[in-house]
C-alpha atoms as a PDB file:
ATOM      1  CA  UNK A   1     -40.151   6.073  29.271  1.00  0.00           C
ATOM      2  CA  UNK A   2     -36.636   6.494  28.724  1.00  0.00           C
ATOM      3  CA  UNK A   3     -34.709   5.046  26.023  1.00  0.00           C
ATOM      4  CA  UNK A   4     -32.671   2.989  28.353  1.00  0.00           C
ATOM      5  CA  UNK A   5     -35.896   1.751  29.435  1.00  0.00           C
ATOM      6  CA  UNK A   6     -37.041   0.842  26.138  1.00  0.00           C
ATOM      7  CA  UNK A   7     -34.446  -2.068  25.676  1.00  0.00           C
ATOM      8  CA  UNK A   8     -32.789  -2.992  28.785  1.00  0.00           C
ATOM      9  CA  UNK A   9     -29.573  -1.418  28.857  1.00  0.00           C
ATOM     10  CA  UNK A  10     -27.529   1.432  29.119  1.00  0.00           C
ATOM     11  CA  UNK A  11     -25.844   3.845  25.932  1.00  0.00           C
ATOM     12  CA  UNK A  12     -22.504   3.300  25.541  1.00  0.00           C
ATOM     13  CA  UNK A  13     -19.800   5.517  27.083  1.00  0.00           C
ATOM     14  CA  UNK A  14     -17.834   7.617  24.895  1.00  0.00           C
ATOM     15  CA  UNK A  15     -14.617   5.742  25.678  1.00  0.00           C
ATOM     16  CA  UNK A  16     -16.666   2.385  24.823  1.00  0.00           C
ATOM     17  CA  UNK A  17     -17.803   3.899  21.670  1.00  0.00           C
ATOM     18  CA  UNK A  18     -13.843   4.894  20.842  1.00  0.00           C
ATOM     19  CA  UNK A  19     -12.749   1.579  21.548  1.00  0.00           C
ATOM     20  CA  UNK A  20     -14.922  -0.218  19.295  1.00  0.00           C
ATOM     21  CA  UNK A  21     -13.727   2.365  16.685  1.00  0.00           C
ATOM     22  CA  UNK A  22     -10.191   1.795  17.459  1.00  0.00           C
ATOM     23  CA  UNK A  23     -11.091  -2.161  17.158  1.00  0.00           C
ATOM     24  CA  UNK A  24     -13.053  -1.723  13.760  1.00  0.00           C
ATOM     25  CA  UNK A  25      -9.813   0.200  12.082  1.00  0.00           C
ATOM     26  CA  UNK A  26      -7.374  -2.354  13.449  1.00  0.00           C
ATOM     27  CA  UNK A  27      -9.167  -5.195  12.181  1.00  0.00           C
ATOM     28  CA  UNK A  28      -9.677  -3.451   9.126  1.00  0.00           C
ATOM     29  CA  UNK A  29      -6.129  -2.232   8.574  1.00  0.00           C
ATOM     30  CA  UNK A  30      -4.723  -6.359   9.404  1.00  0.00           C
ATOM     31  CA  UNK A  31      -7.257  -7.731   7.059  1.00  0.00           C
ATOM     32  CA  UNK A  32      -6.183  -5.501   4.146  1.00  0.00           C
ATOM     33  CA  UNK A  33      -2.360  -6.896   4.542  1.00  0.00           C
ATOM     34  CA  UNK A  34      -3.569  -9.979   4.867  1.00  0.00           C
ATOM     35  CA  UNK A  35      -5.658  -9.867   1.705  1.00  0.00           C
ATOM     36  CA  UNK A  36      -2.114  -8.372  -0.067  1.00  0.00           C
ATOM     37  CA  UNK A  37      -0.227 -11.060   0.797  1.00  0.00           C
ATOM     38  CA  UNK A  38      -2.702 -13.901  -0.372  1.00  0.00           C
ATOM     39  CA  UNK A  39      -2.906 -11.946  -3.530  1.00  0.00           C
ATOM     40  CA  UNK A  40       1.135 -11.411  -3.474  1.00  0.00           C
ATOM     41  CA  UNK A  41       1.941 -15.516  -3.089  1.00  0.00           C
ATOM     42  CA  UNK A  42       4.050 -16.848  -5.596  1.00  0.00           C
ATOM     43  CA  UNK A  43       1.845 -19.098  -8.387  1.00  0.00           C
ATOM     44  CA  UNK A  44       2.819 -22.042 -10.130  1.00  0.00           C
ATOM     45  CA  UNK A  45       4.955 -21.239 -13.501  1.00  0.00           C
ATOM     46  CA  UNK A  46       7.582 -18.973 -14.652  1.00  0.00           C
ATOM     47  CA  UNK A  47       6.487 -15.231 -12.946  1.00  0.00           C
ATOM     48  CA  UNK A  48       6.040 -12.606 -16.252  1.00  0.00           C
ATOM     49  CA  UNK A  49       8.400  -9.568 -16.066  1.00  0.00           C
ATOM     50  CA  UNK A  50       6.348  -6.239 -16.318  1.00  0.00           C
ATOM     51  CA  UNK A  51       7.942  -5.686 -19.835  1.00  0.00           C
ATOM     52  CA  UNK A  52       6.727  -8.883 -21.008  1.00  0.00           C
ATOM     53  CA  UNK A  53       3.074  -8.629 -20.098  1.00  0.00           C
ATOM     54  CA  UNK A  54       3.155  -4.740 -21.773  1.00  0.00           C
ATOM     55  CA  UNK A  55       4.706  -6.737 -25.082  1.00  0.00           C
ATOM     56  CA  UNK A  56       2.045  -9.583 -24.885  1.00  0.00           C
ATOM     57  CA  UNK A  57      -0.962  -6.505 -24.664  1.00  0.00           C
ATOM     58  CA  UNK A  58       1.071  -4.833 -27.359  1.00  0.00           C
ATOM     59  CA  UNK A  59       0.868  -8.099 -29.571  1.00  0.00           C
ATOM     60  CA  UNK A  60      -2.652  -8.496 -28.923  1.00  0.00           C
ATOM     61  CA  UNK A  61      -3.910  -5.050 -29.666  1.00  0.00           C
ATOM     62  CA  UNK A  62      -1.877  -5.570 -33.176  1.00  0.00           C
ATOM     63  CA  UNK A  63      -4.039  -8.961 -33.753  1.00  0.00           C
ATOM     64  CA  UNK A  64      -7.616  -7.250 -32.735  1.00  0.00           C
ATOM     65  CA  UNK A  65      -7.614  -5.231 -36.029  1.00  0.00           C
ATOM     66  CA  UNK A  66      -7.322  -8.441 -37.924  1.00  0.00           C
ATOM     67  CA  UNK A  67      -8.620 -11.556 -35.895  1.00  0.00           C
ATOM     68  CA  UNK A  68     -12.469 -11.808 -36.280  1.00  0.00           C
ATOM     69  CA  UNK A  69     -15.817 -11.886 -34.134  1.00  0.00           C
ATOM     70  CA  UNK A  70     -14.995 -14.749 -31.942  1.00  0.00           C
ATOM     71  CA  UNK A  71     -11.264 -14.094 -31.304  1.00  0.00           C
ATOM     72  CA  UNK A  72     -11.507 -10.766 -30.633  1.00  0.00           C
ATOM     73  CA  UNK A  73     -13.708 -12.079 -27.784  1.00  0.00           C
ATOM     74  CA  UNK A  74     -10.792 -14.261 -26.271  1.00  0.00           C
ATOM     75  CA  UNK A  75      -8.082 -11.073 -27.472  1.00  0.00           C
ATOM     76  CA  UNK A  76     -10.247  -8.767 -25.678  1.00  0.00           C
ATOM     77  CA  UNK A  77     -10.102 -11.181 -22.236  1.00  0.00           C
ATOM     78  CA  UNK A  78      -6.505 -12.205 -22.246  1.00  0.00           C
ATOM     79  CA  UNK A  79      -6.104  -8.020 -22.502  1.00  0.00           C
ATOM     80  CA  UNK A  80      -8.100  -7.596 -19.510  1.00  0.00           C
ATOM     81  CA  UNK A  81      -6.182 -10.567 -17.431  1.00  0.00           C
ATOM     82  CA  UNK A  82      -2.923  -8.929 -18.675  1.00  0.00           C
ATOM     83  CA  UNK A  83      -3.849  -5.123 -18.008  1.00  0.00           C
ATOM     84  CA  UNK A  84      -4.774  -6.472 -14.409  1.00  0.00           C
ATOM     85  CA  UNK A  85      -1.295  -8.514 -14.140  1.00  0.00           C
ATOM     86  CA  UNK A  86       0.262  -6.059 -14.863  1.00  0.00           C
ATOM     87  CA  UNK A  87      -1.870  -3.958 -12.666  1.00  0.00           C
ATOM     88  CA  UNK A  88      -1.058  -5.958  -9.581  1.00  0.00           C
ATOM     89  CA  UNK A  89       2.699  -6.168  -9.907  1.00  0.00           C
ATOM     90  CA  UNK A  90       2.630  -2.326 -10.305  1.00  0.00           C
ATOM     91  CA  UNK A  91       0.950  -2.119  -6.985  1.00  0.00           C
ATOM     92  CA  UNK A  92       4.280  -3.548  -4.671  1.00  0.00           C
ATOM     93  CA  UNK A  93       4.516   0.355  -3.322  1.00  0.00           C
ATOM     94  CA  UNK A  94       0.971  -0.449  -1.811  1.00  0.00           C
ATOM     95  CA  UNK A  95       2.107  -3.385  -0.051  1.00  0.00           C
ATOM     96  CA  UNK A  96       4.565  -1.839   1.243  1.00  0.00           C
ATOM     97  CA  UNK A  97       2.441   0.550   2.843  1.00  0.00           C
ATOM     98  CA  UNK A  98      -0.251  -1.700   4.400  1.00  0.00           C
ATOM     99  CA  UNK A  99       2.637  -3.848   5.675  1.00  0.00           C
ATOM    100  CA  UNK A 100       3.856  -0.377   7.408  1.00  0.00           C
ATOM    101  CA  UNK A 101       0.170   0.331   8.998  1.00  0.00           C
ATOM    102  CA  UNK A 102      -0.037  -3.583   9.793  1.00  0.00           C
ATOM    103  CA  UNK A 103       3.181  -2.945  11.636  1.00  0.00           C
ATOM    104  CA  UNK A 104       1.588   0.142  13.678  1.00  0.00           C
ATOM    105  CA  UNK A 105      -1.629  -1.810  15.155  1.00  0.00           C
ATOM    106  CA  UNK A 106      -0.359  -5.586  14.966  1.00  0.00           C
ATOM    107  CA  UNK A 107       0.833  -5.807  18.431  1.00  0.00           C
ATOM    108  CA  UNK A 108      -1.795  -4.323  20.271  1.00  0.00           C
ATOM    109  CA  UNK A 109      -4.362  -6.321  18.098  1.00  0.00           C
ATOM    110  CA  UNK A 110      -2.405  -9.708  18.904  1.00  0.00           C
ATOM    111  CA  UNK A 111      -2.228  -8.835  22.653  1.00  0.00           C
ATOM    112  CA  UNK A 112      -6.039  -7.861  22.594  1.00  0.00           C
ATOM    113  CA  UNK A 113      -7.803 -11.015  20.367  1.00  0.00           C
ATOM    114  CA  UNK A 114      -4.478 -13.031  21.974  1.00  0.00           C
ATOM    115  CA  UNK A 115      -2.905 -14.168  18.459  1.00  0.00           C
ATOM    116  CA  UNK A 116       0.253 -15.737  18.800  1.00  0.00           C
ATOM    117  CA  UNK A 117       3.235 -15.699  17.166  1.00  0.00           C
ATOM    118  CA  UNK A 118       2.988 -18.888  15.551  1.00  0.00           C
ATOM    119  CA  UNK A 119      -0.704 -17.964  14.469  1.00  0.00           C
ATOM    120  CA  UNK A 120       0.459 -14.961  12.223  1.00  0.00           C
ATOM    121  CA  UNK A 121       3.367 -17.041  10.908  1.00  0.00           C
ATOM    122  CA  UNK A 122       0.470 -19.835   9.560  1.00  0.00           C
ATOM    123  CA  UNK A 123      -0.987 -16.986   8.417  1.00  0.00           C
ATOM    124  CA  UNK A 124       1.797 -15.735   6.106  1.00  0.00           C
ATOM    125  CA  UNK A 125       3.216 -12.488   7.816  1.00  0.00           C
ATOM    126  CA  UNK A 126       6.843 -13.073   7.634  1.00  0.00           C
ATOM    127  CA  UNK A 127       9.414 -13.062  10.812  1.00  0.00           C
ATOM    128  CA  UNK A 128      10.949  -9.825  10.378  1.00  0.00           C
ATOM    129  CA  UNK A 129       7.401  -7.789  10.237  1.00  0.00           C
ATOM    130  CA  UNK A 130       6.342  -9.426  13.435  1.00  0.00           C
ATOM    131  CA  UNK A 131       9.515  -8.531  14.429  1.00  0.00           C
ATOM    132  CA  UNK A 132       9.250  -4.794  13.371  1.00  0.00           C
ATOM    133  CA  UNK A 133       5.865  -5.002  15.104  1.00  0.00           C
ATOM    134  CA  UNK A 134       6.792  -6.329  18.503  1.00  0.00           C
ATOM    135  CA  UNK A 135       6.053  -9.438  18.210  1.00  0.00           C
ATOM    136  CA  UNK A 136       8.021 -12.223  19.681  1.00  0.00           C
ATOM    137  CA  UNK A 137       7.984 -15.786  20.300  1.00  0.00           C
ATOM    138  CA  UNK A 138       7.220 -16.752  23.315  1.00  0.00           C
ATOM    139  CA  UNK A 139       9.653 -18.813  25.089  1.00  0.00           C
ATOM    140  CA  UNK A 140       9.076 -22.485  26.039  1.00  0.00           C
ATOM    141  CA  UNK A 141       9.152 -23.281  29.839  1.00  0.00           C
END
């Protein structure tokens, strides 16, 4: 008994198996820009500069010698929230660089799972990266 025989179908061609690669690393590469941007959308409130965060972790790393048991429990997680704030505005360069591999696969992906134009601007992926990508409105007729 063959293994085709076994379960009722053929193994996949090589050029099936590379297309279902190919699909895998473009879905992977649009959901990582995707995921950026969410985390990149402007929040309610005044936006922190990245010198003010570093003075606010300096501040509280002068008050954890002196503060006792239970503040140093809230110092120690408003210096984790602010190490990661400023962690995340120190990480525009990588946005920059899944918006350039987003750019690289977006059109072929859209044409392929047909996503519009409109769809990706619900979704957040501003006009001039579609446009970069090569992809365009479609005209009404």
């Amino acid at each position: 008994m063959t293994k085709t025989d076994k379960i009722g179908r053929s193994p996949l061609s090589a050029n099936h198996k590379d297309a279902l690669a190919k699909g895998r690393t473009q879905g992977s590469i649009i959901r990582r820009y995707l995921d950026a941007l969410e985390q990149q959308r402007p929040r309610r409130g005044r936006r922190r500069s990245p010198e003010s965060i570093q003075r606010r972790i300096d501040t509280i790393q002068q008050r954890m010698g002196r503060a006792n048991s239970l503040e140093k429990v809230h110092l120690r997680q408003e210096l984790l929230d602010r190490q990661a704030e400023l962690n995340k505005l120190e990480s525009g360069d990588r946005l920059s660089t899944l918006e350039a591999d987003f750019i690289k696969v977006a059109r072929e992906y859209s044409e392929r799972k047909s996503i519009s134009y409109s769809t990706w601007r619900a979704s957040g992926i501003s006009p001039s990266v579609l446009e970069k990508a090569g992809i365009e409105r479609r005209k009404k007729q």
